[in-house]
Protein backbone atom coordinates (compact mmCIF):
# COMPACT_ATOMS: atom_id res chain seq x y z
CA UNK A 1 61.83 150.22 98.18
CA UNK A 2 61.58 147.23 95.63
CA UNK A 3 64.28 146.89 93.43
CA UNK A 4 63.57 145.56 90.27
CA UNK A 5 64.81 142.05 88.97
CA UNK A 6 67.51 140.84 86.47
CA UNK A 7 67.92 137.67 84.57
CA UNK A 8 71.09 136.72 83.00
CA UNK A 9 69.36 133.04 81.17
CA UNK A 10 70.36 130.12 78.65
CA UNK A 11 68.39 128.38 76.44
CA UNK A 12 69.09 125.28 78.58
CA UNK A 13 66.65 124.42 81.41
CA UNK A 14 67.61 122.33 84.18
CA UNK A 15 68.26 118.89 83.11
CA UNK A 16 68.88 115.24 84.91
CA UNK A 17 71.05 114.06 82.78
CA UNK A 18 75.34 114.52 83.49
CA UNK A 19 78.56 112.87 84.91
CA UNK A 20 78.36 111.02 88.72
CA UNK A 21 81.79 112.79 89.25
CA UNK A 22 80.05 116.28 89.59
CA UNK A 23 77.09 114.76 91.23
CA UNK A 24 74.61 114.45 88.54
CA UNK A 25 72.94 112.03 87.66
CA UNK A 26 72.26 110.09 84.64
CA UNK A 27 68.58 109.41 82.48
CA UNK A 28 68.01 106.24 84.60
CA UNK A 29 68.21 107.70 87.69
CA UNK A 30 66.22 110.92 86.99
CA UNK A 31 62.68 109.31 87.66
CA UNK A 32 64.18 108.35 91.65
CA UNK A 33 64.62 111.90 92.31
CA UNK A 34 63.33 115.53 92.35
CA UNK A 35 65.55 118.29 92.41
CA UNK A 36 64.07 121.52 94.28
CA UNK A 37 65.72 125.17 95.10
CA UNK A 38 67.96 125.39 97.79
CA UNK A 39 66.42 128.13 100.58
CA UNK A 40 66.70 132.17 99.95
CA UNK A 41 67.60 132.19 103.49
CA UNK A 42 68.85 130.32 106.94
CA UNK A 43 65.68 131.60 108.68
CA UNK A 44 68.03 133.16 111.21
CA UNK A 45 65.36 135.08 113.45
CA UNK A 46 67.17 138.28 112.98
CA UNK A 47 68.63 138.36 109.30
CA UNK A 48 65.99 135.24 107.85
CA UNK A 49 67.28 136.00 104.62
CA UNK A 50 71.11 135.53 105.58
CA UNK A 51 72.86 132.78 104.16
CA UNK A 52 71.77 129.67 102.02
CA UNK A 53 69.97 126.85 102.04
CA UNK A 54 70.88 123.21 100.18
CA UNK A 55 74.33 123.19 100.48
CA UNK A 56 78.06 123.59 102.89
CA UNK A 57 80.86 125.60 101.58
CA UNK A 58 84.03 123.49 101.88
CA UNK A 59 86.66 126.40 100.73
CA UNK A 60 86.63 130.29 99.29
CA UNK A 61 89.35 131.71 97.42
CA UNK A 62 88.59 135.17 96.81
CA UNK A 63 90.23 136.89 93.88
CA UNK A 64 89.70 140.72 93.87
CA UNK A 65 91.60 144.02 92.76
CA UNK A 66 90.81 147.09 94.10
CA UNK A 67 92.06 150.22 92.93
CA UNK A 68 91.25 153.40 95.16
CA UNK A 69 91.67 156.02 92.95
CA UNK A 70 88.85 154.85 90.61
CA UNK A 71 86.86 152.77 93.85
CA UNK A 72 86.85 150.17 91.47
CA UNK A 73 86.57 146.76 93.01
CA UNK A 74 87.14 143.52 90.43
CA UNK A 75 87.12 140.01 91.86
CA UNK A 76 86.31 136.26 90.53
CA UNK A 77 85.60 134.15 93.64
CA UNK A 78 85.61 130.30 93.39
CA UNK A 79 83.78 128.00 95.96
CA UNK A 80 83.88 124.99 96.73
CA UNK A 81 80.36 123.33 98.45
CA UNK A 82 78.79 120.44 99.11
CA UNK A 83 74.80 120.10 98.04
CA UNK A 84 72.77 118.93 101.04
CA UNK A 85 69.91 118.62 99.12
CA UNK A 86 69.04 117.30 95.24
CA UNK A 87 69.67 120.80 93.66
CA UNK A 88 67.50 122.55 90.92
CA UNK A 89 68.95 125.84 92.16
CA UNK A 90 71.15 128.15 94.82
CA UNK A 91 71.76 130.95 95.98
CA UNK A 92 74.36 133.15 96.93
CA UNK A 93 74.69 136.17 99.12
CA UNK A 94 75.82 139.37 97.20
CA UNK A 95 75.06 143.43 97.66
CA UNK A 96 74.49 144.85 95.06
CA UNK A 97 77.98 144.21 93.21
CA UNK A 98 77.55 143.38 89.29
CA UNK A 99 77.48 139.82 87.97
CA UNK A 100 79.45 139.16 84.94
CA UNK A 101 79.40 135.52 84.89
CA UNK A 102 78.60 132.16 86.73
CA UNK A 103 79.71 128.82 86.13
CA UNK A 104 79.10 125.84 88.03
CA UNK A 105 81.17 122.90 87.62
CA UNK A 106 82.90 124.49 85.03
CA UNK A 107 79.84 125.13 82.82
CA UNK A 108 77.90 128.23 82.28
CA UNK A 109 74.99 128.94 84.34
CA UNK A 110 72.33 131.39 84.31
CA UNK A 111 71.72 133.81 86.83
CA UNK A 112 68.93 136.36 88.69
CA UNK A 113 69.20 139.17 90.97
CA UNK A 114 66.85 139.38 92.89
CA UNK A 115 66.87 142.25 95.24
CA UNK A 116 70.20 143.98 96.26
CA UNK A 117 71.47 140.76 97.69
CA UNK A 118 70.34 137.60 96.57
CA UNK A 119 72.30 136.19 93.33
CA UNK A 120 70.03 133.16 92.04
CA UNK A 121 71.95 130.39 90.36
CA UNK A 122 70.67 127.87 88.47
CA UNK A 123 73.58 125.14 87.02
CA UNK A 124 72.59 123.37 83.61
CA UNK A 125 72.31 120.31 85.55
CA UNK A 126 70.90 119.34 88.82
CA UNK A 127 73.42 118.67 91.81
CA UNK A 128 72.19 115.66 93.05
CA UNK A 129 72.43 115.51 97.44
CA UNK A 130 75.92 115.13 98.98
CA UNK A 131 78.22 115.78 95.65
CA UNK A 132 80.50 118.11 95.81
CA UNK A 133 80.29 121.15 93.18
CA UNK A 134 82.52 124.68 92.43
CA UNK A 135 80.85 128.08 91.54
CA UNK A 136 82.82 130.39 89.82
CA UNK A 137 81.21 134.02 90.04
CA UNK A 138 83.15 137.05 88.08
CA UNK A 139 82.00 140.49 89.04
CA UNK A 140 82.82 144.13 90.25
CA UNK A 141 81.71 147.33 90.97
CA UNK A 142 82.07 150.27 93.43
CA UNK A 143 81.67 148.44 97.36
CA UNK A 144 78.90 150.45 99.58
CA UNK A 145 79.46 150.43 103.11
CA UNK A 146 76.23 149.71 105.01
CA UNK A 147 74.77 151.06 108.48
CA UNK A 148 71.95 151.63 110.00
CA UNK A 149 70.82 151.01 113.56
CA UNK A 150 71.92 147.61 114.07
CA UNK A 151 75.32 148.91 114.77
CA UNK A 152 74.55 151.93 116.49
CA UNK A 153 74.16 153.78 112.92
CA UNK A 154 77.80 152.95 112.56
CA UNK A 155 79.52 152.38 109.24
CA UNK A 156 80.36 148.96 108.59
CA UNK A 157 81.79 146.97 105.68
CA UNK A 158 83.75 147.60 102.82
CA UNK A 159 84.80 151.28 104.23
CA UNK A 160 86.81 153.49 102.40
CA UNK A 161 90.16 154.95 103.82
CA UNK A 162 92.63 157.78 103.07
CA UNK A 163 94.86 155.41 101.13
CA UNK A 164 92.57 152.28 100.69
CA UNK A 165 90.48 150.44 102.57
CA UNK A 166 89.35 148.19 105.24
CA UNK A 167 87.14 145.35 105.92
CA UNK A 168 84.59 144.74 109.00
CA UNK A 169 81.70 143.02 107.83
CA UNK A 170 80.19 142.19 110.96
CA UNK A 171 77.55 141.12 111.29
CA UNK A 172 75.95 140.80 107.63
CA UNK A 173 78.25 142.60 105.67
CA UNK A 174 80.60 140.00 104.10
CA UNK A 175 78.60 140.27 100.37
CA UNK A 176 79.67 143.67 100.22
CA UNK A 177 82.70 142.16 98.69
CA UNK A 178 82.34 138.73 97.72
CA UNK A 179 79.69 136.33 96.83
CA UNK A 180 78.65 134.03 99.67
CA UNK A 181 76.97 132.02 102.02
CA UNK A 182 76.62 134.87 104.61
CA UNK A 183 75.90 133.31 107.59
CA UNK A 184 78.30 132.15 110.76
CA UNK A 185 76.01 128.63 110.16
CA UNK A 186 78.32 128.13 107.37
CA UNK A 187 82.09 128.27 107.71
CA UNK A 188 84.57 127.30 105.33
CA UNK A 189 88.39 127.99 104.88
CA UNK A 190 89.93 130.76 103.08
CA UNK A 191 92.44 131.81 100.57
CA UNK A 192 92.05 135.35 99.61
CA UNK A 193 94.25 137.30 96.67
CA UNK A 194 94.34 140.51 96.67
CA UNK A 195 95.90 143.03 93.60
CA UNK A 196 96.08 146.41 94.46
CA UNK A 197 98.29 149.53 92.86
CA UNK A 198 101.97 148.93 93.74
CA UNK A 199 102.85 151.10 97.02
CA UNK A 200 100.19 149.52 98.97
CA UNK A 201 99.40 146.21 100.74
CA UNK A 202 96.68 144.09 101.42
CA UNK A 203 96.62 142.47 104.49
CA UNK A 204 94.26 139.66 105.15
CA UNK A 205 93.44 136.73 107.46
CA UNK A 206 95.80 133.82 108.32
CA UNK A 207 99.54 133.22 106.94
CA UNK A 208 100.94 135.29 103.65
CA UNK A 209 101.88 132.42 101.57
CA UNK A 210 102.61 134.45 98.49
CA UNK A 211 103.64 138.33 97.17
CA UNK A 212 104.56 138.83 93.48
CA UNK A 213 104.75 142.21 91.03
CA UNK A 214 103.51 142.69 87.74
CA UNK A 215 102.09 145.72 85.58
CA UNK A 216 102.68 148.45 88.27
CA UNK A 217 100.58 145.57 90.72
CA UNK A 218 101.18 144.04 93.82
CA UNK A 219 99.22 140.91 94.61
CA UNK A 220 99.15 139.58 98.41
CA UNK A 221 97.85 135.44 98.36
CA UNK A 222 96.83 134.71 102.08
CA UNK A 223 95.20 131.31 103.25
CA UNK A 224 93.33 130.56 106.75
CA UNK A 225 94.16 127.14 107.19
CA UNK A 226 91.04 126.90 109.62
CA UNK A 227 87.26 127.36 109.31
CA UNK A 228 86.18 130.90 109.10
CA UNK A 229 82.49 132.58 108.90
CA UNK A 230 82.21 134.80 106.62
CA UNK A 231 82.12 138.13 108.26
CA UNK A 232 85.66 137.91 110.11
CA UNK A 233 87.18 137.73 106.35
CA UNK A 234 89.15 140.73 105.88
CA UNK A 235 91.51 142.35 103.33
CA UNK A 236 92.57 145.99 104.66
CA UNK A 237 94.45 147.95 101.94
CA UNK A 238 97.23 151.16 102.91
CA UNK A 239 100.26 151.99 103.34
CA UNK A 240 101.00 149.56 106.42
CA UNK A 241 104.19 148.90 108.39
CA UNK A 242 104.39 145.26 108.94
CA UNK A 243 106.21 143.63 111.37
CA UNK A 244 106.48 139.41 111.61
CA UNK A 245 107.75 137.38 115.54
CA UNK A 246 106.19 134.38 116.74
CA UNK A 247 104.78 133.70 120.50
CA UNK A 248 106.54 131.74 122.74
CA UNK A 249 103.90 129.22 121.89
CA UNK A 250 105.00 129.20 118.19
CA UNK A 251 101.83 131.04 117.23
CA UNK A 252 103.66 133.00 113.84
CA UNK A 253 102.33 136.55 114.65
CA UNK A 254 102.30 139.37 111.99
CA UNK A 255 101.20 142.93 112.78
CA UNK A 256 100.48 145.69 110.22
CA UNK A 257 100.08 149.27 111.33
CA UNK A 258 99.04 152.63 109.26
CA UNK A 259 102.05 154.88 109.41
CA UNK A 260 100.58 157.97 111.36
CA UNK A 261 99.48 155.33 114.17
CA UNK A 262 103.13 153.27 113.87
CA UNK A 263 104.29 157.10 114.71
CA UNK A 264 103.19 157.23 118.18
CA UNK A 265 105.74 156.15 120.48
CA UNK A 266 103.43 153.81 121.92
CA UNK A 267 102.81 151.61 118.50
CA UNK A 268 104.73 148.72 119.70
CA UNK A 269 102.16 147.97 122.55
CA UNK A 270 99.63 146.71 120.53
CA UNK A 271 101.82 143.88 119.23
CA UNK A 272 103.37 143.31 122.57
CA UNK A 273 99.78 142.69 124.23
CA UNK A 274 98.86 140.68 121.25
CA UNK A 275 101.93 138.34 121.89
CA UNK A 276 100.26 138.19 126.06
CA UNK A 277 97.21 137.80 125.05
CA UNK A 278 97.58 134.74 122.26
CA UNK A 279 99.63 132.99 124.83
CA UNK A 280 98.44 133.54 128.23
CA UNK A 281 94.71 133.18 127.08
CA UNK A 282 95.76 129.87 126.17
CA UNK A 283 96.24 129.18 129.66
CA UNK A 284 92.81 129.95 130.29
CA UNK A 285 90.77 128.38 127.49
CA UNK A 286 93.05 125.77 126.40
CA UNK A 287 94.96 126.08 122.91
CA UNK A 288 95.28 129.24 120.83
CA UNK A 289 92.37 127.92 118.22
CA UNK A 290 94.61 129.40 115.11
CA UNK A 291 97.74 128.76 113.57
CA UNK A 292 98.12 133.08 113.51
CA UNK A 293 97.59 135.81 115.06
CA UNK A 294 98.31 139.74 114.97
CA UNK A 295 96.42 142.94 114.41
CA UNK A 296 95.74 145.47 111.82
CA UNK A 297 95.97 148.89 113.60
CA UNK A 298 94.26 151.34 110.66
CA UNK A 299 93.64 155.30 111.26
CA UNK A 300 90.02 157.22 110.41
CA UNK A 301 88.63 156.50 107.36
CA UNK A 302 87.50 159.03 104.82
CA UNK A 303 85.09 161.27 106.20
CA UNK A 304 82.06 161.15 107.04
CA UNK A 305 82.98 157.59 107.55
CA UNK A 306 85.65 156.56 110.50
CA UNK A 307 86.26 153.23 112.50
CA UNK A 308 85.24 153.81 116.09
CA UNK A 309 84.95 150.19 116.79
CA UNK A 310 87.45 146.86 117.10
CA UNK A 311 86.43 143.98 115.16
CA UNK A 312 87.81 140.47 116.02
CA UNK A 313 89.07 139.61 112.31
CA UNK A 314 89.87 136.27 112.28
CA UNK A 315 93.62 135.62 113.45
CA UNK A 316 94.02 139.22 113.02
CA UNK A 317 91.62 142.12 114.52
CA UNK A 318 90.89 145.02 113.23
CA UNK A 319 91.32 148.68 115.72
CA UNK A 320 91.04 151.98 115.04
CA UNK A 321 94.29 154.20 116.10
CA UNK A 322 96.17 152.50 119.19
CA UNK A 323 93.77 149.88 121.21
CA UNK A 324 94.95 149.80 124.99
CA UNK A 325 95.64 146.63 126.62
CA UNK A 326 92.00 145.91 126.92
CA UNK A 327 90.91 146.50 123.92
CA UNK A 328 93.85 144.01 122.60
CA UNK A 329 92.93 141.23 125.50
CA UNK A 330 88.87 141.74 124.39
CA UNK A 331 89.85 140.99 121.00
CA UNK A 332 91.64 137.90 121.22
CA UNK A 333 89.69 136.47 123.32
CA UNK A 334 87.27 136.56 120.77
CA UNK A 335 89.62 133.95 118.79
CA UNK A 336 88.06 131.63 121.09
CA UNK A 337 84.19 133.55 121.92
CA UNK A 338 83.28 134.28 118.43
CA UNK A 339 85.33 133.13 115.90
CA UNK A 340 86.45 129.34 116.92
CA UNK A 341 82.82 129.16 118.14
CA UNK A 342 80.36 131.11 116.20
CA UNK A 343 76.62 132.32 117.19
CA UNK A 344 74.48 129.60 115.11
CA UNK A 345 71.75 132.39 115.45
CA UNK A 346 72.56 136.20 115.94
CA UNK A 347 70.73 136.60 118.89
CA UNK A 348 73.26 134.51 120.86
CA UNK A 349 75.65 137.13 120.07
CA UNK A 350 75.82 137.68 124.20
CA UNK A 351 77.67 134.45 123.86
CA UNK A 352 80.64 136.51 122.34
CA UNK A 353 80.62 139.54 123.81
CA UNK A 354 79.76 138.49 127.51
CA UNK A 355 82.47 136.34 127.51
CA UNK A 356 84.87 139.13 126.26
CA UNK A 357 83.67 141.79 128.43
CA UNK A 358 84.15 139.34 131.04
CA UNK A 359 87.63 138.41 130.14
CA UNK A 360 88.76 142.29 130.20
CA UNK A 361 87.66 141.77 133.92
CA UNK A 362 89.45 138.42 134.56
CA UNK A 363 92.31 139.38 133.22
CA UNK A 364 92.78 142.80 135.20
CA UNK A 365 92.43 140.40 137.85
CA UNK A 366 95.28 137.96 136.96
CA UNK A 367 97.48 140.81 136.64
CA UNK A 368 97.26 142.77 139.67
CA UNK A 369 93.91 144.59 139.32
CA UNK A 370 90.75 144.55 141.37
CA UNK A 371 88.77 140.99 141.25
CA UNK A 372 85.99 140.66 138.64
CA UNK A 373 83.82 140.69 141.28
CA UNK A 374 83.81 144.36 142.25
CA UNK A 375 84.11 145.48 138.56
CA UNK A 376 80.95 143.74 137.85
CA UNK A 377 79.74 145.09 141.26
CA UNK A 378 80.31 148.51 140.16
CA UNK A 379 78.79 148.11 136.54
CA UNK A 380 75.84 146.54 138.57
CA UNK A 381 75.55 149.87 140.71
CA UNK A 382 76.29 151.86 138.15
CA UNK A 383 75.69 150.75 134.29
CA UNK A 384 77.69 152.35 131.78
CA UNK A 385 75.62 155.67 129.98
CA UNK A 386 73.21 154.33 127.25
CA UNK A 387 71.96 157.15 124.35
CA UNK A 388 68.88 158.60 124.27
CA UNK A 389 67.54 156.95 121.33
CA UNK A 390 68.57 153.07 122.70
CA UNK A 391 66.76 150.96 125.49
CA UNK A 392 67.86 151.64 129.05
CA UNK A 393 70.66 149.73 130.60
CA UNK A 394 68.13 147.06 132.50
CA UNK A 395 65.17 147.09 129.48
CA UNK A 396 67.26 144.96 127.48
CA UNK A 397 66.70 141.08 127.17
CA UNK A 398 70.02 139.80 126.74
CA UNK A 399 69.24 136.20 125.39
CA UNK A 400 66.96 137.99 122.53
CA UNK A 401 68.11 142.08 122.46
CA UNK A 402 66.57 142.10 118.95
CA UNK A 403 68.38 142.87 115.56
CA UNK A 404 68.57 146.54 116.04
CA UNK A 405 69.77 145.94 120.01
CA UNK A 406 72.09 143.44 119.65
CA UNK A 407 74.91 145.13 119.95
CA UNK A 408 73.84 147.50 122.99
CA UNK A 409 76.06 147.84 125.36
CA UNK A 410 73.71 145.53 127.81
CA UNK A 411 75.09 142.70 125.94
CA UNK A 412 78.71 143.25 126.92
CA UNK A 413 78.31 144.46 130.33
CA UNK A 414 75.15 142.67 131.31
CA UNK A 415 76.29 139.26 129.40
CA UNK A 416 79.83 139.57 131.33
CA UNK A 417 78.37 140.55 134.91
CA UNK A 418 75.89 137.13 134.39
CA UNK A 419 78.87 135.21 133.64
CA UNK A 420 80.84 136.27 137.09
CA UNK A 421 77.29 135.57 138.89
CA UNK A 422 77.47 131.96 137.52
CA UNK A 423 81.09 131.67 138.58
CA UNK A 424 80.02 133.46 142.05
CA UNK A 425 77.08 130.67 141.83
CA UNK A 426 78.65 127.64 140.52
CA UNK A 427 82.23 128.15 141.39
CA UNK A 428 85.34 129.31 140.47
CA UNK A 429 86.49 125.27 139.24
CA UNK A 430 83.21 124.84 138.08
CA UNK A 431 83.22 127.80 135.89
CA UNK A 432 86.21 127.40 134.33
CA UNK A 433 86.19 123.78 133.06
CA UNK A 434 82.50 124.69 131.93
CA UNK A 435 83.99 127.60 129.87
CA UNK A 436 87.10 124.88 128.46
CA UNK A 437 84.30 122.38 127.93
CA UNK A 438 82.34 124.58 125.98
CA UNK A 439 84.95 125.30 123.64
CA UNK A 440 86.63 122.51 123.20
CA UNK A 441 83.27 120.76 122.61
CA UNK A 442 82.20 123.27 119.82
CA UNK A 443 85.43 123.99 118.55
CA UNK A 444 85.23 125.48 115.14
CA UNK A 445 81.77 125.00 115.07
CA UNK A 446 78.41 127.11 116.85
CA UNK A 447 76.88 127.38 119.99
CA UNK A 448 73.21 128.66 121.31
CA UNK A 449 72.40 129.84 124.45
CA UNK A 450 70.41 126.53 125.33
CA UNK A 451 73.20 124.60 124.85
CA UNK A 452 75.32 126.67 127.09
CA UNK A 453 72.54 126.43 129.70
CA UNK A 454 72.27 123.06 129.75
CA UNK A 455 75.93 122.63 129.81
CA UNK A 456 76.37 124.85 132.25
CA UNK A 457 73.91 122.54 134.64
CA UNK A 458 75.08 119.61 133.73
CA UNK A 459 78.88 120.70 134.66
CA UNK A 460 77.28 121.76 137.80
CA UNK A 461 74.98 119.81 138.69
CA UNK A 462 72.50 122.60 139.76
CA UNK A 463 69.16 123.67 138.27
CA UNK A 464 70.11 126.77 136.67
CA UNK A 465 66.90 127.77 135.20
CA UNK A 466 65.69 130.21 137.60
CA UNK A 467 69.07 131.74 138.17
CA UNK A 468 69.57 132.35 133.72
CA UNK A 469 65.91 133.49 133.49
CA UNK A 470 66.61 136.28 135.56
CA UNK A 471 69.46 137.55 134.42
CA UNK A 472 69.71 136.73 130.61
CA UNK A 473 65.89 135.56 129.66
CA UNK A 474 64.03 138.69 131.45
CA UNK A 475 64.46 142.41 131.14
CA UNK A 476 64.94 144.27 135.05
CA UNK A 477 67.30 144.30 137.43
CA UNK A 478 67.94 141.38 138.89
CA UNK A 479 68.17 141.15 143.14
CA UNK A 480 71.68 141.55 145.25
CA UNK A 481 74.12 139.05 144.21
């Protein structure tokens, strides 16, 4: 379906002509350079229209009311960026949502939508390569939750709930709420405000620096003091119990739970195991990433819509109803796999999800249970029951699953059992100081699967080629361990 294109325009065209403090520049330096758009897309193979090209976002602070008796969502987001390029133009990632107004640098600029995603900007000046620059977007609308196959036809997004609603925007989802550079390429901190009617709270990423009242209002201010890609933003509305403790580490821990889950005499588990998880994990990988952590614990959303998946949230994941321990362990150990270092392209997402699966396994180990090695033996002789309608267990490439595969279940289990075959292979030593050199080395930055292999052989000092063709870069079976 083509959807048809609107222009919001001035009568000024782009001009070279401005004030070096916002990164313009002035008449005698026009004829030196030529400004050009900034790229529609990242080129990511999967999504190549994710994200933005010509410039880094530096900081979001999201400003939004939502009100869930109308569905009404208002918000005014201000970023802060960086151009990497001399820029004519930019764009911006948002669905659908209507644009009021856009000003760059504090002046006016005109706009174009340009499908149900892209928001075209184009400043009155050029932003000349390396200066910084804000955008300043007001809009609002009704938020659509998205689907399709790419998460197994799941609902994802801005969903709706019985008293508000809830955020998981992975993996493209994030501009179902805000305007942005949509791609884990791009991280950026985060302070995100939330207004919503007074009974209810919003509970977002990172520390709650601020609550205040007004008109019948309450208005949450969070911050996440470190970078963040934009899907793991969050802002989960309802009737939450909260409850605040630190680790014995000193990580501050808050946990907010809907109050027909916090009625199950089991409700305090989930921030038990968190408190476990953020510390002994530590002992693992090295340092809790974060200066937070916690869990939002939400019940079904409004039919036909429910949450029947976690979502590592950024210092705070996201469950449906009560997780068990390792569901809780899975998801904080995506603080590290995931969220302190990203996918730079989405078909590394086995670089997450392996390494979670795997730590369920390692950590039932640790504690007691059977060794990694015979759970992964036993998903090896007997893979876990794949629908119809999705590639069998072995079919599955798990370097390059696809877009619409990527989150098969061959990625978890298949991604985790290659990662015990390299420890099997490489060592138990071995393993584990590749694993803390890998994210130490990318902290808060991304990884690809190349760069894993090659630090994986260099750490060993084996050729590892063979052994990751087989088991991540081909699909089959691959021989006995």
């Amino acid at each position: 379906m083509a959807f048809p294109r609107s222009v919001h325009r001035l009568p000024l065209a782009v001009a070279v002509v401005g004030a070096a403090a916002f990164g313009l520049l002035t008449p005698a330096a026009a004829a030196d350079v030529r400004f050009e758009p900034g790229a529609a897309g990242l080129g990511d193979p999967y999504f190549p229209d994710l994200g933005n090209g010509g410039y880094d976002v530096a900081r979001y602070h999201l400003k939004t009311a939502y009100d869930p008796g109308t569905d009404q969502l208002t918000g005014t987001t201000t970023i802060t960026a960086t151009a990497t390029q001399n820029l004519s133009r930019f764009n911006l990632d948002l669905y659908k949502l209507n644009v009021r107004s856009v000003r760059v640098n504090g002046a006016e600029a005109s706009f174009a939508r340009t499908g149900v995603r892209e928001l075209e900007i184009t400043p009155r000046k050029g932003l000349r390569k390396r200066s910084p620059f804000t955008v300043i977007v007001q809009y609002d609308g009704v938020p659509e939750t998205l689907g399709g196959p790419v998460v197994f036809d799941l609902p994802y997004g801005f969903l709706h709930t019985r008293d508000g609603a809830t955020i998981v925007s992975e993996p493209d989802a994030a501009s179902t709420w805000f305007p942005a550079n949509d791609h884990p390429r791009d991280k950026a901190l985060f302070t995100i405000e939330t207004t919503v009617p007074r009974g209810l709270k919003a509970i977002a990423n990172g520390h709650l620096v601020k609550r205040w009242s007004a008109r019948g209002k309450d208005t949450f201010l969070w911050r996440e003091d470190r970078p963040m890609a934009t899907y793991l933003a969050t802002s989960s509305i309802g009737r939450f119990n909260v409850s605040t403790t630190t680790t014995a580490t000193g990580i501050r821990q808050l946990d907010a739970v809907d109050p027909e889950v916090a009625s199950d005499p089991d409700s305090l588990s989930t921030p038990r195991n968190t408190t476990r998880a953020t510390d002994e994990l530590a002992g693992y990988f090295g340092a809790y990433p974060f200066t937070s952590t916690g869990s939002i614990i939400e019940n079904n959303a409004v039919p036909p819509l429910s949450i029947e998946n976690a979502l590592e949230t950024q210092t705070r994941p996201t469950y449906q109803k009560q997780p068990v321990e390792k569901g809780v362990v899975h998801e904080i150990s995506h603080q590290w796999f995931g969220n302190s270092v990203s996918v730079h392209r989405w078909k590394d997402v086995w670089l997450n999800e392996g390494y979670a699966l795997w730590t369920e396994k390692y950590w039932a180990e640790k504690h007691g249970g059977q060794p990694a090695q015979v759970s992964f033996q036993q998903i090896y002789d007997n893979p876990p029951p794949i629908p119809p309608d999705r590639p069998a267990f072995w079919d599955i490439v798990v370097a390059d699953p696809s877009r619409d595969q990527m989150f098969h279940r061959a990625i978890y289990f298949r991604g985790g059992m290659m990662l015990q075959a390299l420890r099997q292979r490489i060592g138990d030593e071995r393993f584990m100081r590749l694993t803390r050199t890998w994210l130490a080395e990318k902290k808060y930055g991304t990884g690809t699967t190349e760069e894993y292999e090659a630090l994986a052989e260099k750490i060993s000092g084996q050729d590892l080629d063979p052994f990751f063709k087989v088991w991540i870069h081909t699909p089959g079976k691959p021989g006995p361990w």
